[in-house]
Structures are given as structure tokens and as C-alpha cells.
PDB file of N, CA and C in Angstrom:
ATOM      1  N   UNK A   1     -15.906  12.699   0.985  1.00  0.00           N
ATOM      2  CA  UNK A   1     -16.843  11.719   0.501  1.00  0.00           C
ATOM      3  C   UNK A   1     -18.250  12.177   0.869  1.00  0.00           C
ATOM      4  N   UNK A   2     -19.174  12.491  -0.073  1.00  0.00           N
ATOM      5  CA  UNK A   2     -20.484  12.422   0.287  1.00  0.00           C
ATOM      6  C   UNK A   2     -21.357  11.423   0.643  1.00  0.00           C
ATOM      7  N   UNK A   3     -22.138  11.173   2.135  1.00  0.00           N
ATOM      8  CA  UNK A   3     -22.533  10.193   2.593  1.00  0.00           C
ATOM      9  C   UNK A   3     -24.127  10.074   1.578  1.00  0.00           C
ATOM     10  N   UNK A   4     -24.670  10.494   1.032  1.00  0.00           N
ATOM     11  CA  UNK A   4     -25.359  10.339   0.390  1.00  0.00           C
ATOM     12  C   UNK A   4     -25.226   9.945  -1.307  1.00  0.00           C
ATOM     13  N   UNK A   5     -23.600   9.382  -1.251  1.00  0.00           N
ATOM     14  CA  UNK A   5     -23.415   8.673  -2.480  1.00  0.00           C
ATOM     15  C   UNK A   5     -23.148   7.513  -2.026  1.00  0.00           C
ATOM     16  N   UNK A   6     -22.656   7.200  -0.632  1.00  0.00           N
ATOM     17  CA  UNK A   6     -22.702   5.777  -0.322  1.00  0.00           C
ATOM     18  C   UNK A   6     -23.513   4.992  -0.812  1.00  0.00           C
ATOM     19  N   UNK A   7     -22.829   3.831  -1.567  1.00  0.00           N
ATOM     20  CA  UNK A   7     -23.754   2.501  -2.145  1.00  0.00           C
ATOM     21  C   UNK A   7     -24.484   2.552  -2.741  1.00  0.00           C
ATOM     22  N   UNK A   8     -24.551   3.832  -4.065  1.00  0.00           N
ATOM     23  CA  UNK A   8     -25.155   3.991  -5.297  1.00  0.00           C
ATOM     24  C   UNK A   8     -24.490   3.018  -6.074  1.00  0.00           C
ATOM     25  N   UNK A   9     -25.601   2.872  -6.924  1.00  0.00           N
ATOM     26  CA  UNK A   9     -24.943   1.863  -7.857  1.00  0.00           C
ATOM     27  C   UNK A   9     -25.468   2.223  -9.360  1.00  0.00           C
ATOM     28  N   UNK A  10     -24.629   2.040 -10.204  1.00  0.00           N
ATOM     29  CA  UNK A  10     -24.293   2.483 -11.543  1.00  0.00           C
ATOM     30  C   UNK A  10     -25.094   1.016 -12.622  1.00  0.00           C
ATOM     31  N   UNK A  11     -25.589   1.281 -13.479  1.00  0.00           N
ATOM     32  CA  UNK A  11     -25.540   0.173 -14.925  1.00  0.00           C
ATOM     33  C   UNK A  11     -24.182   0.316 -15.694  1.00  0.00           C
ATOM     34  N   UNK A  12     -24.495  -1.303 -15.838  1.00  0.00           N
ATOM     35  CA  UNK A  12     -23.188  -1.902 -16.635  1.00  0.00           C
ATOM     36  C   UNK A  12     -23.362  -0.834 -18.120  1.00  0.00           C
ATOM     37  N   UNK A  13     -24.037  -0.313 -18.465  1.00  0.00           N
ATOM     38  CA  UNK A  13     -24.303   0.254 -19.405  1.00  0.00           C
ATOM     39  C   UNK A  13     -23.221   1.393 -20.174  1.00  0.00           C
ATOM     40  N   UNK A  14     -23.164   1.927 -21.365  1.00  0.00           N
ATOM     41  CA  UNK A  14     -22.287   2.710 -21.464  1.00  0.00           C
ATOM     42  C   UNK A  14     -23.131   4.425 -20.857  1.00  0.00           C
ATOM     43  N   UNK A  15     -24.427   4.505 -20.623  1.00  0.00           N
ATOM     44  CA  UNK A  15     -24.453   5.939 -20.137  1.00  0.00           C
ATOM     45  C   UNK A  15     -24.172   5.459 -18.450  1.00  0.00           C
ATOM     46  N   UNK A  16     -24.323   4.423 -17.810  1.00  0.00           N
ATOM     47  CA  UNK A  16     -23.828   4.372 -16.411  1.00  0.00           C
ATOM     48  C   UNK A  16     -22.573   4.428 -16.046  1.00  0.00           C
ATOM     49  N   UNK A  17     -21.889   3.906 -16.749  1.00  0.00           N
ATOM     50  CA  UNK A  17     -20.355   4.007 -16.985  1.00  0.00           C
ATOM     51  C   UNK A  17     -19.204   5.719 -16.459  1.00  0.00           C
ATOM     52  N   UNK A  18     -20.368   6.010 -17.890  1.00  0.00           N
ATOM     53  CA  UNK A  18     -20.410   7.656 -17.752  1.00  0.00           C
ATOM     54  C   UNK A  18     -20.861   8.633 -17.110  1.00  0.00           C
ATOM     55  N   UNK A  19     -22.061   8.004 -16.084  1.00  0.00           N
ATOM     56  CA  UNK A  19     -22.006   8.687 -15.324  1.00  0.00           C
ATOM     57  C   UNK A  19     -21.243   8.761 -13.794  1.00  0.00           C
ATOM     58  N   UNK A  20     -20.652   7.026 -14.046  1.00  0.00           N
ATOM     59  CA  UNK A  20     -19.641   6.690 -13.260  1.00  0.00           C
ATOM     60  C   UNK A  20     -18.695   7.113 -12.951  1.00  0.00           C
ATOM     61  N   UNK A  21     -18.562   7.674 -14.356  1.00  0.00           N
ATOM     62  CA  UNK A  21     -16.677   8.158 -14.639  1.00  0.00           C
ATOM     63  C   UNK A  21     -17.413  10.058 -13.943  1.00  0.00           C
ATOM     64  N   UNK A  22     -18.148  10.300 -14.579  1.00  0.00           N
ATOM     65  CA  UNK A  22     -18.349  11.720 -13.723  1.00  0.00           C
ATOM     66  C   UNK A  22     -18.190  12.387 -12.358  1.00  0.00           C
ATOM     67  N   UNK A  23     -18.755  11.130 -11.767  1.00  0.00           N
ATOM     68  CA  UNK A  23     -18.938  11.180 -10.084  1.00  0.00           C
ATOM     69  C   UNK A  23     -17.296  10.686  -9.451  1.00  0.00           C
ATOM     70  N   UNK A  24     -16.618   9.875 -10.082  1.00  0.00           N
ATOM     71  CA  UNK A  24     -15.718   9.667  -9.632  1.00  0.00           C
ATOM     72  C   UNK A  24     -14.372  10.533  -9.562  1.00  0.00           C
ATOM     73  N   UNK A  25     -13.838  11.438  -8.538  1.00  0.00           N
ATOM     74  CA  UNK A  25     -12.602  11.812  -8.684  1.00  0.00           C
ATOM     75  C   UNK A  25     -11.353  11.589  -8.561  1.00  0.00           C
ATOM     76  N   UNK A  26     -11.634  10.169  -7.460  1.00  0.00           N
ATOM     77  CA  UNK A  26      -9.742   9.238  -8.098  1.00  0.00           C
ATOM     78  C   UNK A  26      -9.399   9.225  -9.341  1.00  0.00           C
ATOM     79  N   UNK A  27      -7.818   9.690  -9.735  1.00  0.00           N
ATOM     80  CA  UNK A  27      -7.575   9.147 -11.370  1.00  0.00           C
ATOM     81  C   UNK A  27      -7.022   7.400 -11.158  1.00  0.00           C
ATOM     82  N   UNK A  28      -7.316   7.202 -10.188  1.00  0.00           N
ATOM     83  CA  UNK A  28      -6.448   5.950 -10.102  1.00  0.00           C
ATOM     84  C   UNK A  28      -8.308   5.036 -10.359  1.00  0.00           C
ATOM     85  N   UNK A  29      -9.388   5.303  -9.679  1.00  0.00           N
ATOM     86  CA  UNK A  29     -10.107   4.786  -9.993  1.00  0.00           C
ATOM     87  C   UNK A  29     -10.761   4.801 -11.065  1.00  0.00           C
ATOM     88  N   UNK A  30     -10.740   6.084 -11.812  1.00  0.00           N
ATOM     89  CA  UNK A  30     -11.275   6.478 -12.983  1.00  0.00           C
ATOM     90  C   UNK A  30     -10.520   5.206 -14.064  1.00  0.00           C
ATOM     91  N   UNK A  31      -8.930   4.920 -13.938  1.00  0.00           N
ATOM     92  CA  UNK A  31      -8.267   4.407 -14.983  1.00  0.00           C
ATOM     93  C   UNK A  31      -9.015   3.000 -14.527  1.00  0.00           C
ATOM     94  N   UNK A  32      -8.849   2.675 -13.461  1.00  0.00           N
ATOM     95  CA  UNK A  32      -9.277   1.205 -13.526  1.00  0.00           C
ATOM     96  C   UNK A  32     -10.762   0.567 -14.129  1.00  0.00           C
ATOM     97  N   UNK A  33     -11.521   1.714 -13.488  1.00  0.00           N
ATOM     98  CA  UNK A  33     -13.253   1.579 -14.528  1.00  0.00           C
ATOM     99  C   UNK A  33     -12.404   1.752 -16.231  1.00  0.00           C
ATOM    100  N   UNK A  34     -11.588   2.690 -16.946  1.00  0.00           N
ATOM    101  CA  UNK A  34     -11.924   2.631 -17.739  1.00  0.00           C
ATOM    102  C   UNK A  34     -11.090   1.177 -18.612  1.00  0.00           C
ATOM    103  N   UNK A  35     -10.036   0.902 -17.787  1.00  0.00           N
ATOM    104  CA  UNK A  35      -9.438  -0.007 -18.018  1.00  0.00           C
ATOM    105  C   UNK A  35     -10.936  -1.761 -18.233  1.00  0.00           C
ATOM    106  N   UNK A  36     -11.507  -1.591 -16.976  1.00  0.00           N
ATOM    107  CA  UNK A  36     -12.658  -2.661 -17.108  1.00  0.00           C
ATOM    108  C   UNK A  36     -13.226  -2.650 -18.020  1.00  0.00           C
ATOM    109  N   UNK A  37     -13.993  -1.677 -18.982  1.00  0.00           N
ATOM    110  CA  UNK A  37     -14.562  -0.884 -19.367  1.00  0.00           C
ATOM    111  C   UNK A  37     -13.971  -1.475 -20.832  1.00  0.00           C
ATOM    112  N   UNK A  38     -12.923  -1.305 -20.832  1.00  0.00           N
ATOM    113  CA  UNK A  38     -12.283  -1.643 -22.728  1.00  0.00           C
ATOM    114  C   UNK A  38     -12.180  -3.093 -22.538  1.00  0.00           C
ATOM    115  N   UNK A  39     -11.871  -4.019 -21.497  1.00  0.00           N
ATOM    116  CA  UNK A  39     -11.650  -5.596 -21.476  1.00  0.00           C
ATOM    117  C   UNK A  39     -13.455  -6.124 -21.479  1.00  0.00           C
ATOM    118  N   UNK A  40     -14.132  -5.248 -21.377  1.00  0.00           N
ATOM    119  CA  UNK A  40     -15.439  -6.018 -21.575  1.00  0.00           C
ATOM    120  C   UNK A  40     -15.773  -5.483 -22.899  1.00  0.00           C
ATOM    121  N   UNK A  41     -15.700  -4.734 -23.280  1.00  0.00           N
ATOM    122  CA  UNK A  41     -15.624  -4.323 -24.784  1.00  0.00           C
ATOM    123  C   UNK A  41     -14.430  -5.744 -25.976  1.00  0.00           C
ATOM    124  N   UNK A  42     -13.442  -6.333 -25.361  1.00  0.00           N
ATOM    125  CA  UNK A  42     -12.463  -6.946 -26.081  1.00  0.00           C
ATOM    126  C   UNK A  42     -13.313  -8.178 -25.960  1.00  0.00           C
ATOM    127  N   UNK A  43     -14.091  -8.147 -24.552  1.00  0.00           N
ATOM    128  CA  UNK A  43     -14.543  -9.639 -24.631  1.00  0.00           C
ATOM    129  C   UNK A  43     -15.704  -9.817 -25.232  1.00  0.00           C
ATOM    130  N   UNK A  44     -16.582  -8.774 -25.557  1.00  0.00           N
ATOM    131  CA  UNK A  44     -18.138  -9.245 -26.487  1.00  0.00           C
ATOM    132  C   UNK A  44     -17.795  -9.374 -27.435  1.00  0.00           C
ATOM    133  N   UNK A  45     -16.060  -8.886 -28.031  1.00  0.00           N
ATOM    134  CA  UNK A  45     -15.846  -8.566 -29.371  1.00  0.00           C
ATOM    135  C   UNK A  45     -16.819  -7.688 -30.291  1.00  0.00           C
TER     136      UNK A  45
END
């Protein structure tokens, strides 16, 4: 873990997202952002 990524924080946005999904190397966390990611997409419709 790099201590100089501690408690960055990302926009709800789709380029924050992405840069979310970049920085992140869990696949277990990656699925769950992208899982969030399509249910807020289902919910603006």
C-alpha cells in the first residue's frame, strides 16, 4: 500500500471512476466499484 495514496478521494464522475479503477489492484474491489458503478447508472436511468 502506498502511504501517500491514503485518503485520496476520487469524483463520482465517469473519468474518476476510471481513474479509480486504475489505481486499484484488488479484483475483488475493482468488481465491486464496477458493480456500484452500473446500479447508479440503472438508477438515473
Amino acid at each position: 500500500m502506498n502511504p501517500n495514496r491514503i485518503g485520496i478521494t476520487y469524483p463520482t464522475t465517469s473519468a474518476g471512476i476510471h481513474s479509480l479503477l486504475q489505481d486499484l489492484t484488488c479484483l475483488q474491489c475493482r468488481a465491486v466499484l464496477l458493480e456500484w458503478q452500473s446500479q447508479r447508472i440503472i438508477a438515473e436511468g
